[in-house]
N, C-alpha and C. Protein backbone atom coordinates (compact mmCIF):
# COMPACT_ATOMS: atom_id res chain seq x y z
N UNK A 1 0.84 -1.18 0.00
CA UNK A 1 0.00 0.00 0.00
C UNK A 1 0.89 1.24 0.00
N UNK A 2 0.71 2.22 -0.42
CA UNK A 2 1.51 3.42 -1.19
C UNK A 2 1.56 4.37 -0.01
N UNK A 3 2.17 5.19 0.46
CA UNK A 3 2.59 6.00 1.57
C UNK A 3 1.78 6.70 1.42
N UNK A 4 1.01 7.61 2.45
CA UNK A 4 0.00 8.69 2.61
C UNK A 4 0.83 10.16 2.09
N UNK A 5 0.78 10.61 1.04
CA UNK A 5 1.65 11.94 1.10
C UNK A 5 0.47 13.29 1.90
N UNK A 6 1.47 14.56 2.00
CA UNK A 6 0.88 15.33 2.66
C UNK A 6 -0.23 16.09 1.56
N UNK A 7 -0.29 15.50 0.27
CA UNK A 7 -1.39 16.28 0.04
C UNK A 7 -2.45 15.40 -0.21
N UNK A 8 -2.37 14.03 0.01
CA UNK A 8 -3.60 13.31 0.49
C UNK A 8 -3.84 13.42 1.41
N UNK A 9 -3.55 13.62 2.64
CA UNK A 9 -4.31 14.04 4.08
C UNK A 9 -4.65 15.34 3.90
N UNK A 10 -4.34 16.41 3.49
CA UNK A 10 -4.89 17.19 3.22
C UNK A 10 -6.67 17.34 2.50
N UNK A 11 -6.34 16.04 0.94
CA UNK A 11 -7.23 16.22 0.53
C UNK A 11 -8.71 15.56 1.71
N UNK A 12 -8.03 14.64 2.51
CA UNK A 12 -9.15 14.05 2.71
C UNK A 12 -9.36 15.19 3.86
N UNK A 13 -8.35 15.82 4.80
CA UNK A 13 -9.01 16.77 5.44
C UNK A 13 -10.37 17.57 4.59
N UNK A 14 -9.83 18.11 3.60
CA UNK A 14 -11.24 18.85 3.03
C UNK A 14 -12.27 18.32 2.96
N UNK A 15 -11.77 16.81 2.21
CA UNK A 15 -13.22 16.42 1.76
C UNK A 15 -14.38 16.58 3.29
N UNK A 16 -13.71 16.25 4.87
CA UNK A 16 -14.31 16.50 5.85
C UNK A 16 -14.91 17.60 5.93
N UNK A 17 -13.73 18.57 5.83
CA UNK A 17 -13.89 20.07 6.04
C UNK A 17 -15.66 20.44 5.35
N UNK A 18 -15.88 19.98 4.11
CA UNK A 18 -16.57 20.57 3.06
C UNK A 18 -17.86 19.79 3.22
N UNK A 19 -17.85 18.37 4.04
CA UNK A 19 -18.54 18.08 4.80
C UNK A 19 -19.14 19.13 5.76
N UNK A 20 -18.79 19.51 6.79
CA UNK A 20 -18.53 19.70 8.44
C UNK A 20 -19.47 21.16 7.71
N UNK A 21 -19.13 21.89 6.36
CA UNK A 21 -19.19 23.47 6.28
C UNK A 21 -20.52 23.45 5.02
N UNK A 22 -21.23 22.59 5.06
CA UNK A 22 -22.27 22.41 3.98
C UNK A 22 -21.58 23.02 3.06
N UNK A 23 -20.45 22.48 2.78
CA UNK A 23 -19.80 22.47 0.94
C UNK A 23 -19.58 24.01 0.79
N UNK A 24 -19.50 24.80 1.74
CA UNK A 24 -18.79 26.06 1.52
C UNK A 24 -17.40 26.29 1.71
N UNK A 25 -16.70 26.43 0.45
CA UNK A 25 -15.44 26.26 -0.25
C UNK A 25 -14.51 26.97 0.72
N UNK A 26 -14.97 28.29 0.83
CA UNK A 26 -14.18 29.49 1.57
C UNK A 26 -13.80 28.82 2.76
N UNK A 27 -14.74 28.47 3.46
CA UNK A 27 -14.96 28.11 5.35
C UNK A 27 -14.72 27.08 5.46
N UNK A 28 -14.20 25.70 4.25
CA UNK A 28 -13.75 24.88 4.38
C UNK A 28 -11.77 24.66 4.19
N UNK A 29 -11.44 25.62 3.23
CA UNK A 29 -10.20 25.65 3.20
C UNK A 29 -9.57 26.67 3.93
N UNK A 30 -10.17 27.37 4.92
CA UNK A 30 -9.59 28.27 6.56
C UNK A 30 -9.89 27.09 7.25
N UNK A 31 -10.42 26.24 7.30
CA UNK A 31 -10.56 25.10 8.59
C UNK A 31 -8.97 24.58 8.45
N UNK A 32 -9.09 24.00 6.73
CA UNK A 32 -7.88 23.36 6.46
C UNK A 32 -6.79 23.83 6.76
N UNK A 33 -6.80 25.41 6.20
CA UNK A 33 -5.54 26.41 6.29
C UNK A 33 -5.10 25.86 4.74
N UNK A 34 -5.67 25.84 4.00
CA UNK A 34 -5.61 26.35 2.70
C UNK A 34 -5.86 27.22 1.49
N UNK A 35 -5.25 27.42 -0.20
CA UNK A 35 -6.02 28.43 -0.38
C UNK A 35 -7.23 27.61 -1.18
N UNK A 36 -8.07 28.80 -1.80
CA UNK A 36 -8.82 28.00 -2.69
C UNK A 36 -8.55 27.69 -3.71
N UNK A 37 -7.25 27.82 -4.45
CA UNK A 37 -6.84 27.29 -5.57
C UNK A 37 -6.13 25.97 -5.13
N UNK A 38 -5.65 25.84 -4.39
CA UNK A 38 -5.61 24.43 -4.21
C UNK A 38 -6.46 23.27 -3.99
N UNK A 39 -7.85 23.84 -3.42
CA UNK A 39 -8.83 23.03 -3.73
C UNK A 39 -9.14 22.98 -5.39
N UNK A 40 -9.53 24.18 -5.94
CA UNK A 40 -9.44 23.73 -7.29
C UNK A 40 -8.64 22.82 -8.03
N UNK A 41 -7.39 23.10 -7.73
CA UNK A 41 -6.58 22.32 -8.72
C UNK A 41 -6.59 21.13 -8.42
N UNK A 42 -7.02 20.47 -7.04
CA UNK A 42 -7.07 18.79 -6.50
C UNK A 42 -8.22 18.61 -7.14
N UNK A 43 -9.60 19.67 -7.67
CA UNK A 43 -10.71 19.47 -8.32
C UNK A 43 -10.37 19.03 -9.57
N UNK A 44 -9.68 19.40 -10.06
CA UNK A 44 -9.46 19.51 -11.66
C UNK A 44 -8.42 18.08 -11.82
N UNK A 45 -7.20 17.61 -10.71
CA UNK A 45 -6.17 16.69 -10.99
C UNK A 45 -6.63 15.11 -10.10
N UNK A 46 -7.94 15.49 -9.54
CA UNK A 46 -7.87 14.32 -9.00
C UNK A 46 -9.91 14.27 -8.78
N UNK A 47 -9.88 12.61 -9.83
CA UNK A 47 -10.69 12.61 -9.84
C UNK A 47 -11.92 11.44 -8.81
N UNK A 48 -11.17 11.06 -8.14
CA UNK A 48 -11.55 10.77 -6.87
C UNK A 48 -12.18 12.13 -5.63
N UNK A 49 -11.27 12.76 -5.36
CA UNK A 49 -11.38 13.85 -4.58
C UNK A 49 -12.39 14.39 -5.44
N UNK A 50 -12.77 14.35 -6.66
CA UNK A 50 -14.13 15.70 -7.33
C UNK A 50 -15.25 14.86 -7.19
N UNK A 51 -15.35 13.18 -6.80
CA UNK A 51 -16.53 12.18 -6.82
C UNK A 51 -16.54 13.01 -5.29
N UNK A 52 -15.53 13.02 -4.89
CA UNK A 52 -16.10 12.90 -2.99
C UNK A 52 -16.62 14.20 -2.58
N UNK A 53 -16.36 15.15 -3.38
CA UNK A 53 -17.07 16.71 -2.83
C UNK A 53 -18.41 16.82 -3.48
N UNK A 54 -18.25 15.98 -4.99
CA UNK A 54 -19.38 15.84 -5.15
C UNK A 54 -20.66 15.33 -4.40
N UNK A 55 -20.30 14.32 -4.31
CA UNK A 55 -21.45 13.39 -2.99
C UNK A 55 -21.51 14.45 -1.80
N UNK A 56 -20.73 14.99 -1.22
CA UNK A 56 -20.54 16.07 -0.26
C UNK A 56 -21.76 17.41 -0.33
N UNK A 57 -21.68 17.69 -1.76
CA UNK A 57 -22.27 18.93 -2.13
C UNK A 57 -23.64 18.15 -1.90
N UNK A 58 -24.12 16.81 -2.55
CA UNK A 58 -25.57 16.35 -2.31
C UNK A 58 -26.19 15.99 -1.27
N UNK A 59 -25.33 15.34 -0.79
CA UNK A 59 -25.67 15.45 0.97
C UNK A 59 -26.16 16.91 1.76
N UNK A 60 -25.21 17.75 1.24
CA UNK A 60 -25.61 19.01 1.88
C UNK A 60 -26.95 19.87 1.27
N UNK A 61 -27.04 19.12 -0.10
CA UNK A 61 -28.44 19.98 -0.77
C UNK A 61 -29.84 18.76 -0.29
N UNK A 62 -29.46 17.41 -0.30
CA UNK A 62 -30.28 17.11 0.66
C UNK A 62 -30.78 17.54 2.17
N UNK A 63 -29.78 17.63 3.01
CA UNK A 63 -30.47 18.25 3.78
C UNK A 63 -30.86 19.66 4.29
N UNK A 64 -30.24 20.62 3.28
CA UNK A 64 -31.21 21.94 3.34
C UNK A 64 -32.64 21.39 3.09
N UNK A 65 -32.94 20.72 1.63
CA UNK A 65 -34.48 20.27 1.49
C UNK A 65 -34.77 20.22 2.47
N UNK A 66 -34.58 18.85 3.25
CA UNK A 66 -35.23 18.30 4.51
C UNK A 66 -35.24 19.54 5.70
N UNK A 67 -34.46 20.64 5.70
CA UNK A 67 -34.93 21.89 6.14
C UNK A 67 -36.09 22.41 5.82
N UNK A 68 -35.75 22.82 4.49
CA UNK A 68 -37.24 23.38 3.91
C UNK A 68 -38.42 22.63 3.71
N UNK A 69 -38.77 21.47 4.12
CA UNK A 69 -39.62 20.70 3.84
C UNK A 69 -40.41 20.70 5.13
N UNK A 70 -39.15 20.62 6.47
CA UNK A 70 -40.09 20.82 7.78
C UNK A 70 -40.59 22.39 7.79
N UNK A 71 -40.13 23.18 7.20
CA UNK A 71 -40.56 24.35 7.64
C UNK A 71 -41.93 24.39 7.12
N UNK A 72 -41.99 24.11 5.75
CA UNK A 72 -43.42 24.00 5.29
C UNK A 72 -44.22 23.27 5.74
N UNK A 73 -43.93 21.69 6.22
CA UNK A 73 -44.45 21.30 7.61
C UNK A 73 -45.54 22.25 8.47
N UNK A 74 -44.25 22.99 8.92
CA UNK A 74 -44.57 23.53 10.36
C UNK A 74 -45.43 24.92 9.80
N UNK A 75 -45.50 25.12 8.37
CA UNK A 75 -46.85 25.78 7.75
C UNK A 75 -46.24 27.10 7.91
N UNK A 76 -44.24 27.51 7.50
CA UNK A 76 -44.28 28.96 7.48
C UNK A 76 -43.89 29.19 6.25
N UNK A 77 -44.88 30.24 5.93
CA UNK A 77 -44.93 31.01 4.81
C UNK A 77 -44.07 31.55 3.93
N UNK A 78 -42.81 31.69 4.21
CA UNK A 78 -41.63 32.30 3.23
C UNK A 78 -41.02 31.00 2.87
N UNK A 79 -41.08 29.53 3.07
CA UNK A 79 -40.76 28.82 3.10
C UNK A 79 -41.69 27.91 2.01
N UNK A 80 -43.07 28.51 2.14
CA UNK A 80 -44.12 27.59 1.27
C UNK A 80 -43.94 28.71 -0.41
N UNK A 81 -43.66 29.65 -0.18
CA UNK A 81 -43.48 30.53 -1.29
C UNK A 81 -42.26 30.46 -2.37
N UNK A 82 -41.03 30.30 -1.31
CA UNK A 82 -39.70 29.80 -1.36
C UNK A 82 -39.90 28.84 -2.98
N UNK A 83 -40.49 27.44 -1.95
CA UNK A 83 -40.62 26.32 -2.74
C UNK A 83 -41.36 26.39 -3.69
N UNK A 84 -43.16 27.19 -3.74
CA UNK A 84 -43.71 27.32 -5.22
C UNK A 84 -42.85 28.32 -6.11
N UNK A 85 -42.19 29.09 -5.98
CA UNK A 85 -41.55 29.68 -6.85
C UNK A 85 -40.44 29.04 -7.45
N UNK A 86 -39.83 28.50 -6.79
CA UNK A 86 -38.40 27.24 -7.60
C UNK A 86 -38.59 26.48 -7.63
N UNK A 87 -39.48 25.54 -7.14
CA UNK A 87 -39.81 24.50 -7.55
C UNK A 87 -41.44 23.86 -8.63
N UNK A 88 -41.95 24.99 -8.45
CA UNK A 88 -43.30 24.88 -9.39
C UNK A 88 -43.62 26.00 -10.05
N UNK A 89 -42.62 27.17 -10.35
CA UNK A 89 -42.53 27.96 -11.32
C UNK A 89 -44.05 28.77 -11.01
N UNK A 90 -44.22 29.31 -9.92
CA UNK A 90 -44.87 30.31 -9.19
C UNK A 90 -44.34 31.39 -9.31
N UNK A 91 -45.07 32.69 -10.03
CA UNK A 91 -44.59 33.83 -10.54
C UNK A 91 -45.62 34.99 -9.83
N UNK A 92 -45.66 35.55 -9.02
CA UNK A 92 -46.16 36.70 -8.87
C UNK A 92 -46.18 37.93 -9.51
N UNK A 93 -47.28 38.45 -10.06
CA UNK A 93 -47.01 39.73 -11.10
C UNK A 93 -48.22 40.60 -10.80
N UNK A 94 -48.09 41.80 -10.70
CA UNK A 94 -49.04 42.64 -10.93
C UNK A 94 -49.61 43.18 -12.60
N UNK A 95 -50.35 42.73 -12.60
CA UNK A 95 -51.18 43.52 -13.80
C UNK A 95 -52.14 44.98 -13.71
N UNK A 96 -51.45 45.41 -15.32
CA UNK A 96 -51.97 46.32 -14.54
C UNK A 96 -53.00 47.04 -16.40
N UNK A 97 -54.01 47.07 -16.73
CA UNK A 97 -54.93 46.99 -17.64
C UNK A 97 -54.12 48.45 -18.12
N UNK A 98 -53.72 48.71 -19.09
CA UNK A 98 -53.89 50.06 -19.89
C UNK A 98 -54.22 50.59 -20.83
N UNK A 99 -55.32 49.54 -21.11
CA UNK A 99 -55.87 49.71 -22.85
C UNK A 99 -57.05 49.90 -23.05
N UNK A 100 -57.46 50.81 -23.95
CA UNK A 100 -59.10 50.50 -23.71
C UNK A 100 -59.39 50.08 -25.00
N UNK A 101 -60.75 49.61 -24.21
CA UNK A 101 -61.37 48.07 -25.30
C UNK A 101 -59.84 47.25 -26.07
N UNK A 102 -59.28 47.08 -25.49
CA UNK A 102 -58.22 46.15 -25.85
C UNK A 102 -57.15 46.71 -27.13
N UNK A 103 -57.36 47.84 -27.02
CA UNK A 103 -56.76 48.78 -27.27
C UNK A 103 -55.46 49.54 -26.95
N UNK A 104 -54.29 49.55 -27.48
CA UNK A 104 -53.20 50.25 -26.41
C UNK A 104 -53.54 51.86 -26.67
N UNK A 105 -52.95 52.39 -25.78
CA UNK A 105 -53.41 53.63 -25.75
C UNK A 105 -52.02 54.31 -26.31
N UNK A 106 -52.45 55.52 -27.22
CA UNK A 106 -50.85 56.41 -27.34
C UNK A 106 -50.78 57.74 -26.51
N UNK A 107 -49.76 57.28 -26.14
CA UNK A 107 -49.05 58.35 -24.99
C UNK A 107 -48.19 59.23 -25.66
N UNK A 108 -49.09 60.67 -25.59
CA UNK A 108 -47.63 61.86 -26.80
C UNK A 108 -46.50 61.64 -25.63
N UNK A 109 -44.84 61.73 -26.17
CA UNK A 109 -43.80 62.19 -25.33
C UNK A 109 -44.12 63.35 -24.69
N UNK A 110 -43.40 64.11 -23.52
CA UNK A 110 -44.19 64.68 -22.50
C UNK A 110 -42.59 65.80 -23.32
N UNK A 111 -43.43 67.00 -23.24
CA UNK A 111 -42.51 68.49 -23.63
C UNK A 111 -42.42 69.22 -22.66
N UNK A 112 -40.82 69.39 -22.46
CA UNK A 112 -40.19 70.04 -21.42
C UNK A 112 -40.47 71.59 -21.53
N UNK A 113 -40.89 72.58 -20.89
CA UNK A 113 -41.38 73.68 -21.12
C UNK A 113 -40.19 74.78 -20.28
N UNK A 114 -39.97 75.74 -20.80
CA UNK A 114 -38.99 76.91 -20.19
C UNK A 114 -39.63 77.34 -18.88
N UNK A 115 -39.08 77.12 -18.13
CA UNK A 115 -40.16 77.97 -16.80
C UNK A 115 -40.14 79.53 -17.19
N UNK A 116 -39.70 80.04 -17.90
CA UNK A 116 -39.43 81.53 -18.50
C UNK A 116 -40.73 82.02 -18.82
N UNK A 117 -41.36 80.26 -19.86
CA UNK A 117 -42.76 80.57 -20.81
C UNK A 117 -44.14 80.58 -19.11
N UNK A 118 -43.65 79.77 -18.63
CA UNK A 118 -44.99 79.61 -17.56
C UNK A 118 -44.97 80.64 -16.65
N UNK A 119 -44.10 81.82 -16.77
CA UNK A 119 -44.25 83.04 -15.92
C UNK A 119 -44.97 83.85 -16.49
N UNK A 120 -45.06 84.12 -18.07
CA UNK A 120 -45.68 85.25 -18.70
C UNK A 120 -47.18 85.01 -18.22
């Protein structure tokens, strides 16, 4: 079996780290004491380490859901809105009628006047 080098303990530190920080990159490589290009580049050169942050990142978008799922549960409202809008393409819009008989209406451009003329 092949010697642990220091940038495999590293990597697997992150993969924890990115665990531990719901897959936030920043707050996972200050845990490590790394930068973020070195997470990138272990992203890009090693494709083990990009399966494992991957699964990492789903785990963590699983359980936000299971956040947002009790909240709607528990019947609160920015939470039930949250979800019809990204997830069932719920659009709120005001309308607002400006036509008559289905008609658009023409609007002259509005003329800037000299306050010079509105004194006489």
């Amino acid at each position: 079996m092949p010697k642990k080098t220091d940038k495999d303990i590293l990597k697997k530190k992150l993969i924890s780290a990115m665990e531990e920080s719901l897959c936030v990159i920043k707050q996972a490589c200050e845990m490590c004491q790394c930068s973020r290009q070195t997470f990138y580049d272990f992203m890009k050169d090693d494709e083990e380490f990009k399966k494992a942050i991957e699964q990492s990142k789903n785990a963590s978008h699983d359980f936000v859901r299971s956040k947002l799922m009790e909240n709607i549960t528990k019947g609160k409202e920015t939470s039930i809105i949250f979800y019809l809008k990204t997830q069932m393409g719920w659009i709120e819009k005001s309308k607002m009628d400006i036509t008559s008989d289905d008609k658009s209406l023409s609007i002259p451009p509005i003329s800037w006047i000299d306050t010079e003329v509105l004194k006489q």
